[in-house]
Protein backbone atom coordinates (compact mmCIF):
# COMPACT_ATOMS: atom_id res chain seq x y z
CA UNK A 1 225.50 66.34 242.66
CA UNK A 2 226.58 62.92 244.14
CA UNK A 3 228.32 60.26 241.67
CA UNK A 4 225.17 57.85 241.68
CA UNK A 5 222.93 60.44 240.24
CA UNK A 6 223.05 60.42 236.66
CA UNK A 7 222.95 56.41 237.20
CA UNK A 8 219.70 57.32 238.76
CA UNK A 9 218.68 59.40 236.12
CA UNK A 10 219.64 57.64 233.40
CA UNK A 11 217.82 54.21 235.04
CA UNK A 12 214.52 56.14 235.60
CA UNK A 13 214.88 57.45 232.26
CA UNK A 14 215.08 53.92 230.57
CA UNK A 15 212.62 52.84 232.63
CA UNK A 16 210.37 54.96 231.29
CA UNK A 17 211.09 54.75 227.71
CA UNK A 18 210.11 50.99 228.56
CA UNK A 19 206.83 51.89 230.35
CA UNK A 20 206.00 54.04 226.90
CA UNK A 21 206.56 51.19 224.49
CA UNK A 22 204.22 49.35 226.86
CA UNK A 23 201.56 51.50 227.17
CA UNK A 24 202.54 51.99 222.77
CA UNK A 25 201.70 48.36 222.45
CA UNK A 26 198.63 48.49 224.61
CA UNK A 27 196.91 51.17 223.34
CA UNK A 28 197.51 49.69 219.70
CA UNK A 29 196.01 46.57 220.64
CA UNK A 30 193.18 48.32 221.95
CA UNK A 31 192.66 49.81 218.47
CA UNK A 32 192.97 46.69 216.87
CA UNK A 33 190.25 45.12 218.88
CA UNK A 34 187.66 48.00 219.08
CA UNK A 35 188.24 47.86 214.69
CA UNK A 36 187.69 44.25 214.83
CA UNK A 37 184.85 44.71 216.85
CA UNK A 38 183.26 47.44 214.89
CA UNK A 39 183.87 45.93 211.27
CA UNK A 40 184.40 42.19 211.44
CA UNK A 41 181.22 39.84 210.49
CA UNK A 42 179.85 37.93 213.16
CA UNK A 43 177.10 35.77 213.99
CA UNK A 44 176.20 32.45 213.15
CA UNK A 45 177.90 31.61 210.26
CA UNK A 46 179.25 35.43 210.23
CA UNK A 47 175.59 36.55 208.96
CA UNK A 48 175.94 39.61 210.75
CA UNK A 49 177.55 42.69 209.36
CA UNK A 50 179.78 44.81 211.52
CA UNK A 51 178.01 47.55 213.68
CA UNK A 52 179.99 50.22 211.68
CA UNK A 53 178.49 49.26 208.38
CA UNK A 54 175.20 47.83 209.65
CA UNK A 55 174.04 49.93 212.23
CA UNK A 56 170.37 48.32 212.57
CA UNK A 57 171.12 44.98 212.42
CA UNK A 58 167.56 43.03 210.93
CA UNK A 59 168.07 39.72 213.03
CA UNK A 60 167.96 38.84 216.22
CA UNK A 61 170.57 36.43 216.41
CA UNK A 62 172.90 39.83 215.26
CA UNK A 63 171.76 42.01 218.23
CA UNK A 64 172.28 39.41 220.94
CA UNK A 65 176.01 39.93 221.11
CA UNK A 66 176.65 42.54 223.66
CA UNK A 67 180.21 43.61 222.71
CA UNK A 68 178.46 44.44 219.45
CA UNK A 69 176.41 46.76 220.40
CA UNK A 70 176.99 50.90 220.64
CA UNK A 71 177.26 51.26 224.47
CA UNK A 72 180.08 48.71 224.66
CA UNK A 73 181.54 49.90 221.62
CA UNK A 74 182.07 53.45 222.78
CA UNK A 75 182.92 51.59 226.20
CA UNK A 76 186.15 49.88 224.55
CA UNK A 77 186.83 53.52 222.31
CA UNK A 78 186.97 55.73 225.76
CA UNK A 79 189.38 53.15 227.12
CA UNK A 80 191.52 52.98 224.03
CA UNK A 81 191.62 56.56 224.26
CA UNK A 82 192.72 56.59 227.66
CA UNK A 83 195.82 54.23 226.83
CA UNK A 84 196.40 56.20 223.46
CA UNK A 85 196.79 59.44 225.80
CA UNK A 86 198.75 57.57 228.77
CA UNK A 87 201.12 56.49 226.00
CA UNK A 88 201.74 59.78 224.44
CA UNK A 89 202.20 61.50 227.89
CA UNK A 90 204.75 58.51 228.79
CA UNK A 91 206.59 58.95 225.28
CA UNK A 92 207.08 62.23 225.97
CA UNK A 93 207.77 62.17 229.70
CA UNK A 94 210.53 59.67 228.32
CA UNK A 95 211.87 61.61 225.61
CA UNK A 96 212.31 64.65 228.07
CA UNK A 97 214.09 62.70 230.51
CA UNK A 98 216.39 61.19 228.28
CA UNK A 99 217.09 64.57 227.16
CA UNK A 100 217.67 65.73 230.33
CA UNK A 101 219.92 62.92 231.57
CA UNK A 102 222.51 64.24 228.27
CA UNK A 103 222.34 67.72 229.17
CA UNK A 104 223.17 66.29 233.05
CA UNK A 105 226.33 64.42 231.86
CA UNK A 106 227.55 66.71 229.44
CA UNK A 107 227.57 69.08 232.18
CA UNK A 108 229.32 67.06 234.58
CA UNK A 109 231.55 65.74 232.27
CA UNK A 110 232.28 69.84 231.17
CA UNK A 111 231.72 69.62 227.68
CA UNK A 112 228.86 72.49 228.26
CA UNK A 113 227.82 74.92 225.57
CA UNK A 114 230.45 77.41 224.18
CA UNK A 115 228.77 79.88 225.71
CA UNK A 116 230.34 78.25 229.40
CA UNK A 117 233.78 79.25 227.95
């Protein structure tokens, strides 16, 4: 084990914790706009109910917007679930090589386990 790598380790591994807030931040925008989208009012003069509690909108002026509709809708929820997954794999990923950069020093430094004694 050279001198530079727990540096190494320690960089990637606050790199990553970085890349997980990210992805944290992105996927919980995501959510934010795919709720918006499915329960705001819209329409002229917000006339139109959201698609979650309106489903069959009566006017047409309600079914023109296309990010209202289902298809889009369930366009926007596989992507937020994609960054919602991505972010949990990341968090961990982080978590485990934080964890793993500890266990790397305490070794070097030799303040193991009692079990090492």
């Amino acid at each position: 084990m050279t001198a530079t790598e727990p540096r190494d380790a320690a960089s990637a591994a606050s790199r990553m914790d970085k890349w997980s807030v990210a992805w944290t931040f992105l996927a919980l925008a995501l959510w934010g706009l795919f709720s918006f989208l499915l329960l705001a009012d819209h329409g002229p003069d917000a006339l139109c109910r959201g698609p979650l509690l309106d489903p069959n909108p009566s006017g047409q002026a309600c079914r023109d917007e296309a990010l209202r509709q289902w298809p889009a809708l369930l366009s926007i929820l596989a992507l937020t679930l994609l960054t919602t997954i991505t972010a949990a794999a990341t968090t961990v990923y982080a978590k485990l090589l934080n964890r793993l950069c500890r266990a790397a020093e305490t070794e070097r430094d030799g303040t193991g386990s009692p079990t090492n004694a």
